[in-house]
N, C-alpha and C. Protein backbone atom coordinates (compact mmCIF):
# COMPACT_ATOMS: atom_id res chain seq x y z
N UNK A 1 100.47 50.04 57.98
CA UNK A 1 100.21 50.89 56.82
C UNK A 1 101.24 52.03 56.81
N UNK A 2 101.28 52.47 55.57
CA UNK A 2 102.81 53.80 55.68
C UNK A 2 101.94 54.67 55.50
N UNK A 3 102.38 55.77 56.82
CA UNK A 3 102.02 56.67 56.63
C UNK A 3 101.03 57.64 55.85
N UNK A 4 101.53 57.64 54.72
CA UNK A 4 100.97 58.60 53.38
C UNK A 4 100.08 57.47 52.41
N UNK A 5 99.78 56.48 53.29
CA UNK A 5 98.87 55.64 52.47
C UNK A 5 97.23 55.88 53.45
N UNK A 6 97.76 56.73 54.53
CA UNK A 6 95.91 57.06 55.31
C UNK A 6 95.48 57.58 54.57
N UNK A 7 94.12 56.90 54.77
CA UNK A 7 92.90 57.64 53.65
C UNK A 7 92.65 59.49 53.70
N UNK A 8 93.50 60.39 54.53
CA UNK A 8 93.00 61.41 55.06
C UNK A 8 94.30 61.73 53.88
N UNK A 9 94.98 61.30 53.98
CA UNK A 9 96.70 61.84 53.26
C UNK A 9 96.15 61.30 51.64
N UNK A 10 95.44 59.97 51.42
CA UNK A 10 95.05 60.21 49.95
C UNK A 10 94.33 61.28 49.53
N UNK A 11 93.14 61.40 50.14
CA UNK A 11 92.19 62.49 50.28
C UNK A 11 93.20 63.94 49.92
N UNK A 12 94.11 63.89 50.71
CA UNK A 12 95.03 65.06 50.29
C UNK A 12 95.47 64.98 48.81
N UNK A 13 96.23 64.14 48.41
CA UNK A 13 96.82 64.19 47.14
C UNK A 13 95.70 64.34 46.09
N UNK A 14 94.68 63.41 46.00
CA UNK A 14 93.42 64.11 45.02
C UNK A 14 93.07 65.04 45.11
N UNK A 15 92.82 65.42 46.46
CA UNK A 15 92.55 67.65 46.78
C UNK A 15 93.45 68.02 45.51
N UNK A 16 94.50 67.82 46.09
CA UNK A 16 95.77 68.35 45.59
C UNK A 16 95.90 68.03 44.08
N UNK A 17 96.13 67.17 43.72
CA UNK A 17 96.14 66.77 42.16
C UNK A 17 95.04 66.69 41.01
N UNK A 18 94.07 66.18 41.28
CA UNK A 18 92.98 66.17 40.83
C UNK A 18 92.12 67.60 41.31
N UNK A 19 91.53 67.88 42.18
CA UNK A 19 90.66 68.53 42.18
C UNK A 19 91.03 70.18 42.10
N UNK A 20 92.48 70.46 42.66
CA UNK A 20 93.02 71.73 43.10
C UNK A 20 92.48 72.05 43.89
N UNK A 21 91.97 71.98 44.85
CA UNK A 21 91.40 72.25 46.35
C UNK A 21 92.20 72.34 47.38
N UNK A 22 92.95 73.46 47.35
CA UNK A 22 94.30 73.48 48.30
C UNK A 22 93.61 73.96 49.86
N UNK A 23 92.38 74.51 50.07
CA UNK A 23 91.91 74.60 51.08
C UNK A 23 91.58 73.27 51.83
N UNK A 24 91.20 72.27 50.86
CA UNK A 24 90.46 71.32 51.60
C UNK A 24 92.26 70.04 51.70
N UNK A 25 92.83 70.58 50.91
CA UNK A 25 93.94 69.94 50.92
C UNK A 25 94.51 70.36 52.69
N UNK A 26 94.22 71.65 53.04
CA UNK A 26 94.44 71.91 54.59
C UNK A 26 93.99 71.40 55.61
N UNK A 27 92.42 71.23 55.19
CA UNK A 27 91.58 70.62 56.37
C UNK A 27 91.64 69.42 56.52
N UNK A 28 92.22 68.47 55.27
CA UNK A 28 92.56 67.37 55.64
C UNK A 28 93.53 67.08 56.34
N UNK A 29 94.52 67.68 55.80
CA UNK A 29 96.20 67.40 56.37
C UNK A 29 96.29 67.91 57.50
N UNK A 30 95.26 69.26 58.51
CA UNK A 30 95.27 69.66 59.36
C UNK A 30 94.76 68.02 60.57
N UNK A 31 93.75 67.68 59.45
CA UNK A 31 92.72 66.50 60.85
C UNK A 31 93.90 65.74 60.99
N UNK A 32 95.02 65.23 60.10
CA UNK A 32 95.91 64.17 59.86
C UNK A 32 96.70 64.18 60.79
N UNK A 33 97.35 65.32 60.64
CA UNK A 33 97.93 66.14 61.81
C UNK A 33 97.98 66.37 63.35
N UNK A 34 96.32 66.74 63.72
CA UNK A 34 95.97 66.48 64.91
C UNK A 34 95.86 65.58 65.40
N UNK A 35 96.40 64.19 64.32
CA UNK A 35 95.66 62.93 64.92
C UNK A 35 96.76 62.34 65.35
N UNK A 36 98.01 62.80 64.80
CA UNK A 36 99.24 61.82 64.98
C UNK A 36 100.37 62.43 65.37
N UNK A 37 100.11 63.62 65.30
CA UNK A 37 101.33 64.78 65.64
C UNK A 37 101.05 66.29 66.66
N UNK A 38 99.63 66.42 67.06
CA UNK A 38 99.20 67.36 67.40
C UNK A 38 100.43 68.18 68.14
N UNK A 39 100.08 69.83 67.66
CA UNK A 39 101.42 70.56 68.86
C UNK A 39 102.49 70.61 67.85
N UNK A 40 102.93 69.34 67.67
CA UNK A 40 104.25 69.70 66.97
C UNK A 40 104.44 70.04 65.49
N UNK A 41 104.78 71.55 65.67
CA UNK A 41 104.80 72.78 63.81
C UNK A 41 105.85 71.95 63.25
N UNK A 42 106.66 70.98 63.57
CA UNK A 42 108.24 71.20 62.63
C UNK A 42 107.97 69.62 62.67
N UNK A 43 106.75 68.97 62.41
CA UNK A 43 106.70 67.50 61.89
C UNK A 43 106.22 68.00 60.06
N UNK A 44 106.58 66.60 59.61
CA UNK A 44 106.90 66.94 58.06
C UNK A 44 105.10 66.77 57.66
N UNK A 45 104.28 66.43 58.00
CA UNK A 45 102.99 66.95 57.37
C UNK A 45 102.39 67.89 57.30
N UNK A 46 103.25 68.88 58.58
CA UNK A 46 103.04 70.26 58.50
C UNK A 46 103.48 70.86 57.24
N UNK A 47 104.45 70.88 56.30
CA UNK A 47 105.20 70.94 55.06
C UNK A 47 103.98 70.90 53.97
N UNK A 48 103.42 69.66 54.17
CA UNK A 48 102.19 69.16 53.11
C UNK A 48 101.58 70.09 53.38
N UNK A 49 100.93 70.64 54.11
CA UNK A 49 99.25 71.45 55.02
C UNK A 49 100.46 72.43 54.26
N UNK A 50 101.81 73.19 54.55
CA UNK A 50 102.19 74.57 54.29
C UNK A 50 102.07 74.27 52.63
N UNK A 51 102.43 73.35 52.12
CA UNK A 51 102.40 73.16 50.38
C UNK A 51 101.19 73.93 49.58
N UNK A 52 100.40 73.14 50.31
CA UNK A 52 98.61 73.43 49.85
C UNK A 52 98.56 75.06 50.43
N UNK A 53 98.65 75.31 51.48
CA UNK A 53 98.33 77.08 51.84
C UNK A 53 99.14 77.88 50.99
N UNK A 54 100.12 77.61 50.56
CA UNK A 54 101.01 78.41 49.14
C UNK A 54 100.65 78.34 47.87
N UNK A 55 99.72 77.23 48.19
CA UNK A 55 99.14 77.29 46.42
C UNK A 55 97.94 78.34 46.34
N UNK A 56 97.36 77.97 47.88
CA UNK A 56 95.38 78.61 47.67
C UNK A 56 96.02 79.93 48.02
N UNK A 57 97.21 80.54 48.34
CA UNK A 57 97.43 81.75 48.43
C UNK A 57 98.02 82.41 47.01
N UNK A 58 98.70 81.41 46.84
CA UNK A 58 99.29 82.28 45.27
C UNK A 58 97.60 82.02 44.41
N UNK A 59 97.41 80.92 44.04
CA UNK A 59 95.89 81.17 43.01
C UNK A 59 95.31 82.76 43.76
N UNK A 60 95.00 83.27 44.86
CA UNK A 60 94.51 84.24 45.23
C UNK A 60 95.05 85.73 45.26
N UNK A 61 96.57 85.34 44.43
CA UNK A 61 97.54 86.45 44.55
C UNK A 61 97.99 87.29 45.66
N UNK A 62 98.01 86.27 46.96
CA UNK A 62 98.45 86.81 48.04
C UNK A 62 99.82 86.37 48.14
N UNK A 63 101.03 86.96 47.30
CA UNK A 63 102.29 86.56 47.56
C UNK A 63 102.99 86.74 48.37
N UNK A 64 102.72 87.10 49.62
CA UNK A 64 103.76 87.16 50.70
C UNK A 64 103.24 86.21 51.66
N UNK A 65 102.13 85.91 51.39
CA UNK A 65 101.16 84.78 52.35
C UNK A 65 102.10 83.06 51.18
N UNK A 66 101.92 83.25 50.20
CA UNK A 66 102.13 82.29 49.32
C UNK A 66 104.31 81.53 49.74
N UNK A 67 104.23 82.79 49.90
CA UNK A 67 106.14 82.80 50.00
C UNK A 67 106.42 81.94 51.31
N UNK A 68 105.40 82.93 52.36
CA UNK A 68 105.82 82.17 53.98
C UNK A 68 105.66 80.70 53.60
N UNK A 69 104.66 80.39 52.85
CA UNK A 69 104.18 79.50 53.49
C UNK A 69 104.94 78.16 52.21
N UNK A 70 105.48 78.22 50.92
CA UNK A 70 106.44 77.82 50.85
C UNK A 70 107.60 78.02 50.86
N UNK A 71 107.81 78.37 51.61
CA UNK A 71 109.52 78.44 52.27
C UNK A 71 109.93 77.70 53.13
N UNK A 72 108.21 77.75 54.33
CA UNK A 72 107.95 76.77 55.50
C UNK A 72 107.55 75.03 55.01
N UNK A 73 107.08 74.94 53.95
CA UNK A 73 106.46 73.86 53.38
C UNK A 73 108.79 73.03 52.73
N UNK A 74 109.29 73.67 52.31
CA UNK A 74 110.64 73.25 51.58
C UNK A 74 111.50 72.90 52.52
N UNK A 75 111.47 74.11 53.96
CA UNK A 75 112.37 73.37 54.99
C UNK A 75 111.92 71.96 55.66
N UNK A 76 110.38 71.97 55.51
CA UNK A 76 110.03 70.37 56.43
C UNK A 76 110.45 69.70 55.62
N UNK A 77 110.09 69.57 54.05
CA UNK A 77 110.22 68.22 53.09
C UNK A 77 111.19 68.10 52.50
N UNK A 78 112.31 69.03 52.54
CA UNK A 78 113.36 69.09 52.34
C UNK A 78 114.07 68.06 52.51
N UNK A 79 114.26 67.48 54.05
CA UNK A 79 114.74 66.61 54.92
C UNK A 79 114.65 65.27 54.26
N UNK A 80 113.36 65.10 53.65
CA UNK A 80 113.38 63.96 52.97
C UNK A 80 112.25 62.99 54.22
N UNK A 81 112.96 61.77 54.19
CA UNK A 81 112.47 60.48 54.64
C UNK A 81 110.93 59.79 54.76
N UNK A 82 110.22 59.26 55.86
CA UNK A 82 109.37 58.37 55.24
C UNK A 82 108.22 59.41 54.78
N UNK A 83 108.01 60.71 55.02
CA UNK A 83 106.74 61.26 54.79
C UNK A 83 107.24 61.76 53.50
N UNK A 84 108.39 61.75 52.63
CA UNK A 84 107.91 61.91 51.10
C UNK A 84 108.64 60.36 50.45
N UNK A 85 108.62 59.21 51.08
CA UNK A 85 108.48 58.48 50.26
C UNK A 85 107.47 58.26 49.16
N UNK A 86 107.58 57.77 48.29
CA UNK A 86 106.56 57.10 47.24
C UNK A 86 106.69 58.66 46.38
N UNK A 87 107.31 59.84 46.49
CA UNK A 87 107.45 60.94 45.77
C UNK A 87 108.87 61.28 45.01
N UNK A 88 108.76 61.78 43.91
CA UNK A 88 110.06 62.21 43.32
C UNK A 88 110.63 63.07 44.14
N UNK A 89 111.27 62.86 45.14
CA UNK A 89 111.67 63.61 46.44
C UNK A 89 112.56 65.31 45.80
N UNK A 90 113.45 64.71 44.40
CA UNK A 90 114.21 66.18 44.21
C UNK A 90 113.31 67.08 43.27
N UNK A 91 112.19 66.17 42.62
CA UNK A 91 111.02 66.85 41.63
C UNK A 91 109.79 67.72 42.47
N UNK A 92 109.51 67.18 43.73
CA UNK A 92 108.90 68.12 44.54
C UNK A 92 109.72 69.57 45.58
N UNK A 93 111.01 69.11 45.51
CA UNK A 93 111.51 70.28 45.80
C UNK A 93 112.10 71.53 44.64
N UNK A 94 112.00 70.62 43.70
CA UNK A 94 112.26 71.74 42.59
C UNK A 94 111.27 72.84 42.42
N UNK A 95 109.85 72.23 42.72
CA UNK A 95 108.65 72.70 42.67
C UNK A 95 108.54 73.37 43.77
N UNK A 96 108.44 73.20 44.56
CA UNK A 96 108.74 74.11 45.36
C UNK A 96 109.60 75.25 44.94
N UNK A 97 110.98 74.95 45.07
CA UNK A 97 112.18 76.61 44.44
C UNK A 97 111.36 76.99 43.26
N UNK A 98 110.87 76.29 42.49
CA UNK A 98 110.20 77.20 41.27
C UNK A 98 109.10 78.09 41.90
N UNK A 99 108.38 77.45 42.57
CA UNK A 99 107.46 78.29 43.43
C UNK A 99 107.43 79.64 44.35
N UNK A 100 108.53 79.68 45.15
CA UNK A 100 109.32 80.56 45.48
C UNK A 100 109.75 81.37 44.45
N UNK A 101 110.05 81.07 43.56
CA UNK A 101 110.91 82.20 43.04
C UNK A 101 109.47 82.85 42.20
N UNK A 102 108.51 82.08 41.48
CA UNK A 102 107.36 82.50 40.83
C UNK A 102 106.84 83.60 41.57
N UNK A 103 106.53 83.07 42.81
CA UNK A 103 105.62 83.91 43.88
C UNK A 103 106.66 85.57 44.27
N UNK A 104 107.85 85.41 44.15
CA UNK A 104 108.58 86.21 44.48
C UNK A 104 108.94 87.57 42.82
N UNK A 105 108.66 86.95 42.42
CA UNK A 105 108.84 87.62 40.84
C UNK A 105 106.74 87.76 40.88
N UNK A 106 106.04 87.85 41.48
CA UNK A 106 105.05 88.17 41.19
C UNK A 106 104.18 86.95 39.98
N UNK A 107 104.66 86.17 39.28
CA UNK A 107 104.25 85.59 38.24
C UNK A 107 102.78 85.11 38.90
N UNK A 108 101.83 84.97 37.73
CA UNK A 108 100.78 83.99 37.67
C UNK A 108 100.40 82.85 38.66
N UNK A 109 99.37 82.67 38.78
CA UNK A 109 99.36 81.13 39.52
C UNK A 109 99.46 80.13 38.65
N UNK A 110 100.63 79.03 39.22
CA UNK A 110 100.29 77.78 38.01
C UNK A 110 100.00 77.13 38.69
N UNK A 111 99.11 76.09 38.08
CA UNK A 111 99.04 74.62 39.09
C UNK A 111 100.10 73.74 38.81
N UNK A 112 100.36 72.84 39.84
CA UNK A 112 101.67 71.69 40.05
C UNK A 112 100.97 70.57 40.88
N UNK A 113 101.54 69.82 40.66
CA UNK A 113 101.08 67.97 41.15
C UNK A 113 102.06 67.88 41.71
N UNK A 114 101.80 67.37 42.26
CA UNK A 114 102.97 66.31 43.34
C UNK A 114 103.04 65.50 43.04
N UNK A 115 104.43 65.05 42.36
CA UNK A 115 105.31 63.99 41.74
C UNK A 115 104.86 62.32 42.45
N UNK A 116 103.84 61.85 42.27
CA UNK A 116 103.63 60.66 42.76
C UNK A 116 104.55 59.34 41.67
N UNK A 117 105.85 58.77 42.31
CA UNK A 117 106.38 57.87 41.55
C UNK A 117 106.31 56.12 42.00
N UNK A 118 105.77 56.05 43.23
CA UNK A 118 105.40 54.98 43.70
C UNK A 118 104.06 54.40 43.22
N UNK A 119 104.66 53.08 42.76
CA UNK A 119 103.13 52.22 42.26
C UNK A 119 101.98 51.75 43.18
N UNK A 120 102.61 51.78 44.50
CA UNK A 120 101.09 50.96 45.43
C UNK A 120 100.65 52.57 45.73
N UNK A 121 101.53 53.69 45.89
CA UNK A 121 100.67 54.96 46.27
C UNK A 121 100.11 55.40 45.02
N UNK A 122 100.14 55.30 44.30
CA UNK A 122 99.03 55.56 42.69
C UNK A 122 98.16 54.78 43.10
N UNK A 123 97.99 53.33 43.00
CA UNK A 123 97.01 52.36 42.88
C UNK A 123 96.12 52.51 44.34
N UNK A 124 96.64 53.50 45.38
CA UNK A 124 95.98 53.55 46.43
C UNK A 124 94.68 54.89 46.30
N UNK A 125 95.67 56.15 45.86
CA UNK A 125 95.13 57.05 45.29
C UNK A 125 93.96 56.67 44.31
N UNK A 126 94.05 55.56 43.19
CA UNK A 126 93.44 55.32 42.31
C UNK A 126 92.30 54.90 42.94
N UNK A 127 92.29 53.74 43.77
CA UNK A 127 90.90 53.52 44.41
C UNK A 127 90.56 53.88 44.93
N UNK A 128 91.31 55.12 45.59
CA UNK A 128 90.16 56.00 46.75
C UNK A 128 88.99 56.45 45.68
N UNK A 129 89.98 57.16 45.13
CA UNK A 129 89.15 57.99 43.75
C UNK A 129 87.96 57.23 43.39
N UNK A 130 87.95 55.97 42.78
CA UNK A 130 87.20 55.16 42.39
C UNK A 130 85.89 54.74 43.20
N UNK A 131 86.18 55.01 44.40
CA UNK A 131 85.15 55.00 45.64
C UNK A 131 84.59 56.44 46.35
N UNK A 132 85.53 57.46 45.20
CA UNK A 132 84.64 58.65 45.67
C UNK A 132 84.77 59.80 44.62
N UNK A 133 84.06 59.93 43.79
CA UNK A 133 84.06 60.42 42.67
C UNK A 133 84.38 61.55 42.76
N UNK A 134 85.45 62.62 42.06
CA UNK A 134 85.39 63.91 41.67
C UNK A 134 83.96 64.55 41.86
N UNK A 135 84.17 66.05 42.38
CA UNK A 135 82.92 66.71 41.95
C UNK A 135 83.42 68.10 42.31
N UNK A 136 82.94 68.42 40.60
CA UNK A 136 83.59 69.61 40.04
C UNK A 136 82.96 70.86 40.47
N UNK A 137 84.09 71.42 40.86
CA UNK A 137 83.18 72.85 42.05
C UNK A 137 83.90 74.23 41.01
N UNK A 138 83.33 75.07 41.70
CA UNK A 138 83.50 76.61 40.78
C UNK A 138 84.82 77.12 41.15
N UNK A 139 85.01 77.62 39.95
CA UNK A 139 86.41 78.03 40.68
C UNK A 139 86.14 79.46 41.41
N UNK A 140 85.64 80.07 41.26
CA UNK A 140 85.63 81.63 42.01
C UNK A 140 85.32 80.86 43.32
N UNK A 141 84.83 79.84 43.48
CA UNK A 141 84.22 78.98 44.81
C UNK A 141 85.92 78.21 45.70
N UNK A 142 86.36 77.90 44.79
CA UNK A 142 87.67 77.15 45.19
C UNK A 142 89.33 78.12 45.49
N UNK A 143 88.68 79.14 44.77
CA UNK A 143 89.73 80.45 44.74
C UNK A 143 89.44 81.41 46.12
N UNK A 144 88.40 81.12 47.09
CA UNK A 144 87.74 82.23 48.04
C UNK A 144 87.04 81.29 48.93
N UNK A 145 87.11 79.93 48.80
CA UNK A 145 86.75 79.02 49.86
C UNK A 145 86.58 79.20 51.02
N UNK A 146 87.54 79.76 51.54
CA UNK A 146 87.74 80.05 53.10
C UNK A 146 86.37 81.33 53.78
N UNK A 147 85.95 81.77 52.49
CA UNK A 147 85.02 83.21 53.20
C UNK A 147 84.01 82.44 52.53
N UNK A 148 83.56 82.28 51.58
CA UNK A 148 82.25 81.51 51.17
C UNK A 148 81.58 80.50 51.87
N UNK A 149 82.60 79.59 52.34
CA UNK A 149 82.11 78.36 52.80
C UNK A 149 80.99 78.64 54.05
N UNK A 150 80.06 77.40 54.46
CA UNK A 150 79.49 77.74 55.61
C UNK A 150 80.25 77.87 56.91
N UNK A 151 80.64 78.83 57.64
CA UNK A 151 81.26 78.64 58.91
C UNK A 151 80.46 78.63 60.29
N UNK A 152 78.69 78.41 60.53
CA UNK A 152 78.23 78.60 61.26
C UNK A 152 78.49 77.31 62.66
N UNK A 153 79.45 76.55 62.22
CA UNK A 153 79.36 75.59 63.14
C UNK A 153 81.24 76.06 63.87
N UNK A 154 81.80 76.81 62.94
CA UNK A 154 83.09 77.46 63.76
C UNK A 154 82.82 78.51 64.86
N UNK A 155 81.55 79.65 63.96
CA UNK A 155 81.27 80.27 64.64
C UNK A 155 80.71 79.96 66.32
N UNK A 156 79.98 79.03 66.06
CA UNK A 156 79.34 78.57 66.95
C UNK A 156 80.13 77.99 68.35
N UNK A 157 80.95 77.37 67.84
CA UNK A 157 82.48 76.65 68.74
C UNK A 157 83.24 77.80 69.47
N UNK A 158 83.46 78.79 68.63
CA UNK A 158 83.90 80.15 69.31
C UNK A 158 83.34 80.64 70.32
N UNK A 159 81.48 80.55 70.04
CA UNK A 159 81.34 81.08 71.09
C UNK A 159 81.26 80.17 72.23
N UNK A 160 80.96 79.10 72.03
CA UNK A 160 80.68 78.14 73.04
C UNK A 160 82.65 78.81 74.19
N UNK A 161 83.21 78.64 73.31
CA UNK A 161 84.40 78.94 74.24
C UNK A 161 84.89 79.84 74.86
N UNK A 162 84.17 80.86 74.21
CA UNK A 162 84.31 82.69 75.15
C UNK A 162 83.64 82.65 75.83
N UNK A 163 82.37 81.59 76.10
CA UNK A 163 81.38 81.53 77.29
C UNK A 163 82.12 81.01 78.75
N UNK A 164 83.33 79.47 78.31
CA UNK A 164 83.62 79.00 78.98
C UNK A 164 84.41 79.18 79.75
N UNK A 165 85.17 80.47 79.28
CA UNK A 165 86.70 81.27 79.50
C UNK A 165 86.00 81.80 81.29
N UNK A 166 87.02 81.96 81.64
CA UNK A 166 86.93 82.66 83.10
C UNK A 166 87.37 84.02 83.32
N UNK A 167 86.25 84.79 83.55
CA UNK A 167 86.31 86.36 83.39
C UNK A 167 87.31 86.68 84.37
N UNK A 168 88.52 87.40 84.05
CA UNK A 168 89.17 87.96 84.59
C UNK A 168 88.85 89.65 85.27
């Protein structure tokens, strides 16, 4: 299977395209990440995970959070090869420099898609979709995700691990 055809990386592009869920666009691409690349910042799905954190930061008007994080997202995918196949490779970097420069001039949040030009990665996307329906969430909910959401099971992990630490 290629790469960007795992169900965790479709899951991303519907975050991403369909739903605008650039948070959950993280937590996916983060699990994706840990699964096949863990450790290493300068593999190109890190780029994807930085794509999505520049969007849920600009929608939130945090532009210097929005900037890092595409600047960091343009140098991974920049490069090109198999992790933006099936994409308009110079149409997602345009989007990107437009992005940059938006976020840097202060402008608005816009939303942007990722140039999907490959037919089996549409038709893959298409049936995920088809097997897991949209469901339309709030935006003040999707704009502030990260503090709203339930975190009692992070919390919880935290502490489990300050317990486990060895008192110096």
């Amino acid at each position: 299977m290629h790469p960007l055809h795992h169900p965790l990386f479709i899951q991303y592009i519907i975050n991403f395209n369909e739903e605008k869920d650039y948070f959950e666009c993280h937590e996916v691409g983060e699990e994706y990440w840990k699964a096949i690349a863990p450790k290493d910042k300068m593999h190109p799905l890190t780029g994807w995970i930085q794509l999505a954190v520049g969007m849920y930061h600009w929608r939130r008007s945090n532009y210097p959070g929005a900037l890092r994080s595409f600047i960091r997202a343009k140098v991974k995918l920049a490069a090109g090869g198999i992790w933006v196949e099936g994409f308009d490779h110079e149409k997602l970097i345009r989007i990107l420099s437009d992005s940059i420069e938006a976020v840097t001039e202060r402008k608005p949040f816009s939303v942007q898609k990722i140039p999907i030009v490959s037919e089996e990665l549409k038709q893959a996307v298409e049936s995920y979709h088809s097997a897991h329906p949209l469901t339309q969430q709030d935006p003040y909910y999707l704009m502030h995700k990260h503090r709203l959401r339930d975190r009692t099971s992070i919390i919880s992990l935290r502490e489990q691990k300050k317990k486990a630490e060895p008192l110096n």
